[in-house]
N, C-alpha and C. Protein backbone atom coordinates (compact mmCIF):
# COMPACT_ATOMS: atom_id res chain seq x y z
N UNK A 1 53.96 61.47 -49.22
CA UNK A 1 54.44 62.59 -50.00
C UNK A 1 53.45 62.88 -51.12
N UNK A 2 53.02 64.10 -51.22
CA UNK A 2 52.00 64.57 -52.17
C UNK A 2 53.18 65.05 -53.51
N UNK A 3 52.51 64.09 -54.36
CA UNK A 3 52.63 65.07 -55.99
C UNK A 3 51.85 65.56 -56.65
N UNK A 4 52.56 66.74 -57.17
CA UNK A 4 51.64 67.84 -57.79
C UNK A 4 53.00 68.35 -59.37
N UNK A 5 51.70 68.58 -60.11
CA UNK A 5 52.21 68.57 -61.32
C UNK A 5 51.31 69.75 -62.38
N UNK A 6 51.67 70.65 -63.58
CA UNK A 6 50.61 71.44 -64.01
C UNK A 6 50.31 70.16 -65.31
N UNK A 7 48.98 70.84 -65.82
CA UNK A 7 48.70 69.87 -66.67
C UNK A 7 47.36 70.83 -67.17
N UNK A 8 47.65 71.65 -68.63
CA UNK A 8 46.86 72.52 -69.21
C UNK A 8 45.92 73.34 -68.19
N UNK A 9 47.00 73.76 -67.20
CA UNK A 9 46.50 75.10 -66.61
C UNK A 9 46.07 74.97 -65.28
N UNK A 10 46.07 73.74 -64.97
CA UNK A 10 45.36 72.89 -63.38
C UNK A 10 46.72 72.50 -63.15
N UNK A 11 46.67 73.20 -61.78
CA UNK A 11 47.57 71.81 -60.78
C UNK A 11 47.07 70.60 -60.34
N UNK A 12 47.69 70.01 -60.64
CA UNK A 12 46.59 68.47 -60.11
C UNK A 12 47.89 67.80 -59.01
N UNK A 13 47.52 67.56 -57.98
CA UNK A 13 48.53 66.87 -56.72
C UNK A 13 47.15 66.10 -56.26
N UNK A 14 48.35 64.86 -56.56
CA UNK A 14 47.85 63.00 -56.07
C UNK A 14 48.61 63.30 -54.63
N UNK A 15 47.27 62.56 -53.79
CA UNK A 15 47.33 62.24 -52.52
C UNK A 15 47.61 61.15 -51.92
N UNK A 16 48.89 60.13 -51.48
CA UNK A 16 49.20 58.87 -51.55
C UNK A 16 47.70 58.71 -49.92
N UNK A 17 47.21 57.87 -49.87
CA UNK A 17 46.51 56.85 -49.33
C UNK A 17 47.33 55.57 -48.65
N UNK A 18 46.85 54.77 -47.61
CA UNK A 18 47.14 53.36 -47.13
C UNK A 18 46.49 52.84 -48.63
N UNK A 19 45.44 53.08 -48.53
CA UNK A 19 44.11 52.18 -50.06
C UNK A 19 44.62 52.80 -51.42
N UNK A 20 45.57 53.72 -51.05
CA UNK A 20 45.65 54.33 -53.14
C UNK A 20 45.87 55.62 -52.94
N UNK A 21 45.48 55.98 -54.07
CA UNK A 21 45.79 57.98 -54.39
C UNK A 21 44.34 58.56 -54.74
N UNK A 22 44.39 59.46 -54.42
CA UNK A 22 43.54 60.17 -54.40
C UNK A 22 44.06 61.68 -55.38
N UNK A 23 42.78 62.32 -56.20
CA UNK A 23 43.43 63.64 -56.72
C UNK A 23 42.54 64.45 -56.18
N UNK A 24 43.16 66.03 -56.74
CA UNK A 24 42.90 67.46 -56.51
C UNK A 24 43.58 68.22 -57.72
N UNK A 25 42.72 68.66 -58.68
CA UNK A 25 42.84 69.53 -59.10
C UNK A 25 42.50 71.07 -59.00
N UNK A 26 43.92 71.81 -59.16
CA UNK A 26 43.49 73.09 -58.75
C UNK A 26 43.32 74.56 -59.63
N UNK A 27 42.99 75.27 -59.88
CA UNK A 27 43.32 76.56 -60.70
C UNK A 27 44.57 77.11 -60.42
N UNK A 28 44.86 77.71 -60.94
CA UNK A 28 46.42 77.86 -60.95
C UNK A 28 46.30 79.34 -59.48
N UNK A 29 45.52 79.55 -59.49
CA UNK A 29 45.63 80.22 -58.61
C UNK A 29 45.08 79.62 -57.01
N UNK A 30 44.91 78.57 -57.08
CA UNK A 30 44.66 77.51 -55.74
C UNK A 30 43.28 77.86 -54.93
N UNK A 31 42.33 78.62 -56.09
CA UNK A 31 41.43 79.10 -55.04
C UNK A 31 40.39 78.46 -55.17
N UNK A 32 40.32 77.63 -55.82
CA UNK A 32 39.22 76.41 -56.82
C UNK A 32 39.81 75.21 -56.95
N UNK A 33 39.28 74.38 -56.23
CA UNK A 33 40.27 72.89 -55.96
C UNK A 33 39.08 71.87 -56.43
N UNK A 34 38.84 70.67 -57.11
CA UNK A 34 38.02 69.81 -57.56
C UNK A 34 38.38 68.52 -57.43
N UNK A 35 37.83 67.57 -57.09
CA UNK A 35 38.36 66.54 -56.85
C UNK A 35 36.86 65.41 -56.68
N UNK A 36 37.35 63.94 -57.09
CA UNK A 36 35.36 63.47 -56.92
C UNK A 36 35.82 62.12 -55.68
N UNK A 37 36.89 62.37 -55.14
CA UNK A 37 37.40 61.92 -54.05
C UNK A 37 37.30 60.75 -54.03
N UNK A 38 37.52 59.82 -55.13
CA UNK A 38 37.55 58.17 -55.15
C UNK A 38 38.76 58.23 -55.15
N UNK A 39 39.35 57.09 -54.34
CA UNK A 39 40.53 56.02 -54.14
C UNK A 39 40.59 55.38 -55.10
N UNK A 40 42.02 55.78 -56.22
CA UNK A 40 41.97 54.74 -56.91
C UNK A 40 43.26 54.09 -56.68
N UNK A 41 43.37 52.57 -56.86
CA UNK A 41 44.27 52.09 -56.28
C UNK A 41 45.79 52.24 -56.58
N UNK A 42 45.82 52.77 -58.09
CA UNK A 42 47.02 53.01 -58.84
C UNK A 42 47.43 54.25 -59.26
N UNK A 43 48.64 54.67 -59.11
CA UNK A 43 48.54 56.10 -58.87
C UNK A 43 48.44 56.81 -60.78
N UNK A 44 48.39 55.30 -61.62
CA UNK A 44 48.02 56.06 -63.08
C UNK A 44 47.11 56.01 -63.29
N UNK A 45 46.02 55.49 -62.38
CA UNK A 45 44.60 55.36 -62.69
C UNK A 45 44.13 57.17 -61.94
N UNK A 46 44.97 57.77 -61.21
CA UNK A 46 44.61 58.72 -60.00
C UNK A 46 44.88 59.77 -61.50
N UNK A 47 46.02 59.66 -61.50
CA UNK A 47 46.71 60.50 -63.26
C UNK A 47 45.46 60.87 -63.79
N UNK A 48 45.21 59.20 -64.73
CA UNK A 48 44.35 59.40 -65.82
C UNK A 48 42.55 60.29 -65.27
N UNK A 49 42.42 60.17 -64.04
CA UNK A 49 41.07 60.08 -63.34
C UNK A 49 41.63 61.42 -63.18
N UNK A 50 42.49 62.59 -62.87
CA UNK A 50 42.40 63.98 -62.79
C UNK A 50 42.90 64.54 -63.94
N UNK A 51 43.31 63.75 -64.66
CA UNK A 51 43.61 64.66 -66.63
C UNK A 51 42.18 65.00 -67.08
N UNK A 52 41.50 63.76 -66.54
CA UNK A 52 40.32 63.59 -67.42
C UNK A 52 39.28 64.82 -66.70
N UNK A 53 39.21 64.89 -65.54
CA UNK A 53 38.51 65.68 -64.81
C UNK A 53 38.70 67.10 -65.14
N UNK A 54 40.24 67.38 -65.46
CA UNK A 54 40.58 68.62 -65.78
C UNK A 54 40.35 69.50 -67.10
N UNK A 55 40.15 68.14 -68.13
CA UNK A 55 40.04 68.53 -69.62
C UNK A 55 38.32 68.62 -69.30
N UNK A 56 37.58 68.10 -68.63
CA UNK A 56 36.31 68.52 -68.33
C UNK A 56 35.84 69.81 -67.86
N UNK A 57 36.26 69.89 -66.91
CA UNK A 57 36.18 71.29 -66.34
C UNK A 57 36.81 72.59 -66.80
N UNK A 58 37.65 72.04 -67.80
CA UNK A 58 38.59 73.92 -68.34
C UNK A 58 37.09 73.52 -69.55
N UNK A 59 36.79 72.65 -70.64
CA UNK A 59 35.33 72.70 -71.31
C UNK A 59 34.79 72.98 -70.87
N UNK A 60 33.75 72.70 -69.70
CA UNK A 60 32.62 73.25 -69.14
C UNK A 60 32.87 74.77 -69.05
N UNK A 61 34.22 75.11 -68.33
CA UNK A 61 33.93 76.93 -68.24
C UNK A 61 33.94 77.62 -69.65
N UNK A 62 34.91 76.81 -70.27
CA UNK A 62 34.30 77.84 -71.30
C UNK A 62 33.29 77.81 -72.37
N UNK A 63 32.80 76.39 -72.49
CA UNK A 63 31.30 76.59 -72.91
C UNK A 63 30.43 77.46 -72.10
N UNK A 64 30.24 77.63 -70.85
CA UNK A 64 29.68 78.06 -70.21
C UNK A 64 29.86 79.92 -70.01
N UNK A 65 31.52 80.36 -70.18
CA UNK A 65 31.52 81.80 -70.68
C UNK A 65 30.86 82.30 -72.00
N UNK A 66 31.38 80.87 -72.98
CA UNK A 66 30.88 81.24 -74.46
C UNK A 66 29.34 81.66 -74.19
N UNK A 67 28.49 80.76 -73.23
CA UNK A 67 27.37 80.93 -73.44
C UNK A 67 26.44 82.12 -72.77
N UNK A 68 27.36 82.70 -71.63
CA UNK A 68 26.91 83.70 -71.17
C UNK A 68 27.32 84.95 -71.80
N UNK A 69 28.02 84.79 -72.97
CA UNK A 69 28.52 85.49 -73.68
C UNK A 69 27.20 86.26 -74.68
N UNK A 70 26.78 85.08 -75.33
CA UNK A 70 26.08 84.89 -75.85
C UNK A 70 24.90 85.51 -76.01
N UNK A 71 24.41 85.35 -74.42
CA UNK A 71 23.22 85.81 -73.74
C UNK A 71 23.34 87.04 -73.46
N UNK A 72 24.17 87.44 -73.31
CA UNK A 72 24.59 88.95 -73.15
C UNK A 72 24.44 89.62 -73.97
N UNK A 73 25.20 89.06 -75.41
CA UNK A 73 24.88 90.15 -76.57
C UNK A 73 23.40 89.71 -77.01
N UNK A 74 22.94 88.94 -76.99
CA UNK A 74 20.96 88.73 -77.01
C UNK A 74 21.16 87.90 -78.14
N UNK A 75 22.19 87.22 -78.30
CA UNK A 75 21.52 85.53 -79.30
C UNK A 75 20.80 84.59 -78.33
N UNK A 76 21.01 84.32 -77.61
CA UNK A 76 19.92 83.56 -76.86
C UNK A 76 19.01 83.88 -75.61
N UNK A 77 17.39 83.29 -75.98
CA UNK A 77 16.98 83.81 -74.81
C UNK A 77 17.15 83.43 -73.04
N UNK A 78 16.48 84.09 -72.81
CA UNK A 78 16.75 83.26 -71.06
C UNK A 78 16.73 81.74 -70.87
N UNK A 79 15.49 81.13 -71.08
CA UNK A 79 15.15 80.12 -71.60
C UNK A 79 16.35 79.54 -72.47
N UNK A 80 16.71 79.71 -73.07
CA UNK A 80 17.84 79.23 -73.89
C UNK A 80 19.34 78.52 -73.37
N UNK A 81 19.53 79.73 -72.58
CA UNK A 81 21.02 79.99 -71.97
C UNK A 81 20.56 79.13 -70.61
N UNK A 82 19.35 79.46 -70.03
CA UNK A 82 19.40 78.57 -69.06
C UNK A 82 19.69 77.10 -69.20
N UNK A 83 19.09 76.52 -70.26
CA UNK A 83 18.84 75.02 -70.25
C UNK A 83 20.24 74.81 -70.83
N UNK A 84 20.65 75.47 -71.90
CA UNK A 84 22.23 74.99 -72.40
C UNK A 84 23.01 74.94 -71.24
N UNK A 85 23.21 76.02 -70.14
CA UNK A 85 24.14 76.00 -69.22
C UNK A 85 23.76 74.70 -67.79
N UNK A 86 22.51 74.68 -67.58
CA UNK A 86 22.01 73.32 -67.05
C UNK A 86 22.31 72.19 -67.57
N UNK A 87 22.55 72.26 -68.80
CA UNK A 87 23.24 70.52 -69.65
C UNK A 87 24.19 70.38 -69.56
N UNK A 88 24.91 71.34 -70.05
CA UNK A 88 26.96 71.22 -69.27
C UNK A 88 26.94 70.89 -68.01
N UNK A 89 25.86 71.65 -67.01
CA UNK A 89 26.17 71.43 -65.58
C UNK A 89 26.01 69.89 -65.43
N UNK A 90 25.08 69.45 -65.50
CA UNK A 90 24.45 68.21 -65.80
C UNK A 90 25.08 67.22 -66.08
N UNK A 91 25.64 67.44 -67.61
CA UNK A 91 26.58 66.68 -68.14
C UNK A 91 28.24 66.57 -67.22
N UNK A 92 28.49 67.80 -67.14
CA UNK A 92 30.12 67.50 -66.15
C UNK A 92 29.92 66.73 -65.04
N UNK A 93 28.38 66.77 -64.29
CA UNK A 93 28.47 66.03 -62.69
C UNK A 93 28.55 64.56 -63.32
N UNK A 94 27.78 64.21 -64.31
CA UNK A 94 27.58 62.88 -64.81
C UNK A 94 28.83 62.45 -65.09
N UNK A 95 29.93 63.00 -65.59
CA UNK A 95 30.87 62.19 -66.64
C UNK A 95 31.90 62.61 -65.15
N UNK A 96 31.87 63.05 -64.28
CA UNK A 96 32.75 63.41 -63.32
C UNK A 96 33.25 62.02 -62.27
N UNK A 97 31.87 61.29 -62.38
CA UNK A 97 31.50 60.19 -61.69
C UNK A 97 32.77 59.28 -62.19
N UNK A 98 32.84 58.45 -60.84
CA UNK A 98 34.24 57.83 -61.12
C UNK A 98 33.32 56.10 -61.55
N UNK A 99 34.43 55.26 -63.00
CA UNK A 99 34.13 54.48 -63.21
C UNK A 99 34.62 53.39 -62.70
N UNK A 100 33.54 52.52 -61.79
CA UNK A 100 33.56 51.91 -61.03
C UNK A 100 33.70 50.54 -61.64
């Protein structure tokens, strides 16, 4: 039996496993689903491992609107906006990684 629950704007539904749970977080509109697909064995470790994923990813977008925002009205140059929006990218794959 899958649970699913909202949690600041993401649906997040734990996937029971033989080995554990697994998550999926989704946009509320289900068309954007994220997940870094580790088994964790406890289903509050699955919790804490898609809260955390989720408070990541609603940051990343909107640093990432702020910053195209930005670039738009011409505070930053190309060069600029590129590398800031490459470090969030960067940074979310890094911290996305499940701790092993």
């Amino acid at each position: 039996m899958k649970w699913k629950y909202l949690y600041h704007g993401w649906l997040i539904e734990l996937i029971p496993l033989s080995q554990g749970y697994v998550f999926k977080c989704w946009m509320l509109d289900e068309q954007i689903g994220i997940s870094n697909y580790h088994v964790y064995p406890q289903i509050c470790d699955a919790i804490r491992a898609a809260k955390t994923r989720a408070q990541l990813e609603s940051t990343s977008l909107s640093l990432t609107r702020f910053l195209d925002t930005s670039y738009e009205n011409h505070y930053l140059s190309s060069q600029e906006h590129l590398a800031l929006v490459s470090s969030i990218s960067n940074f979310t794959i890094s911290a996305s990684k499940p701790k092993i």
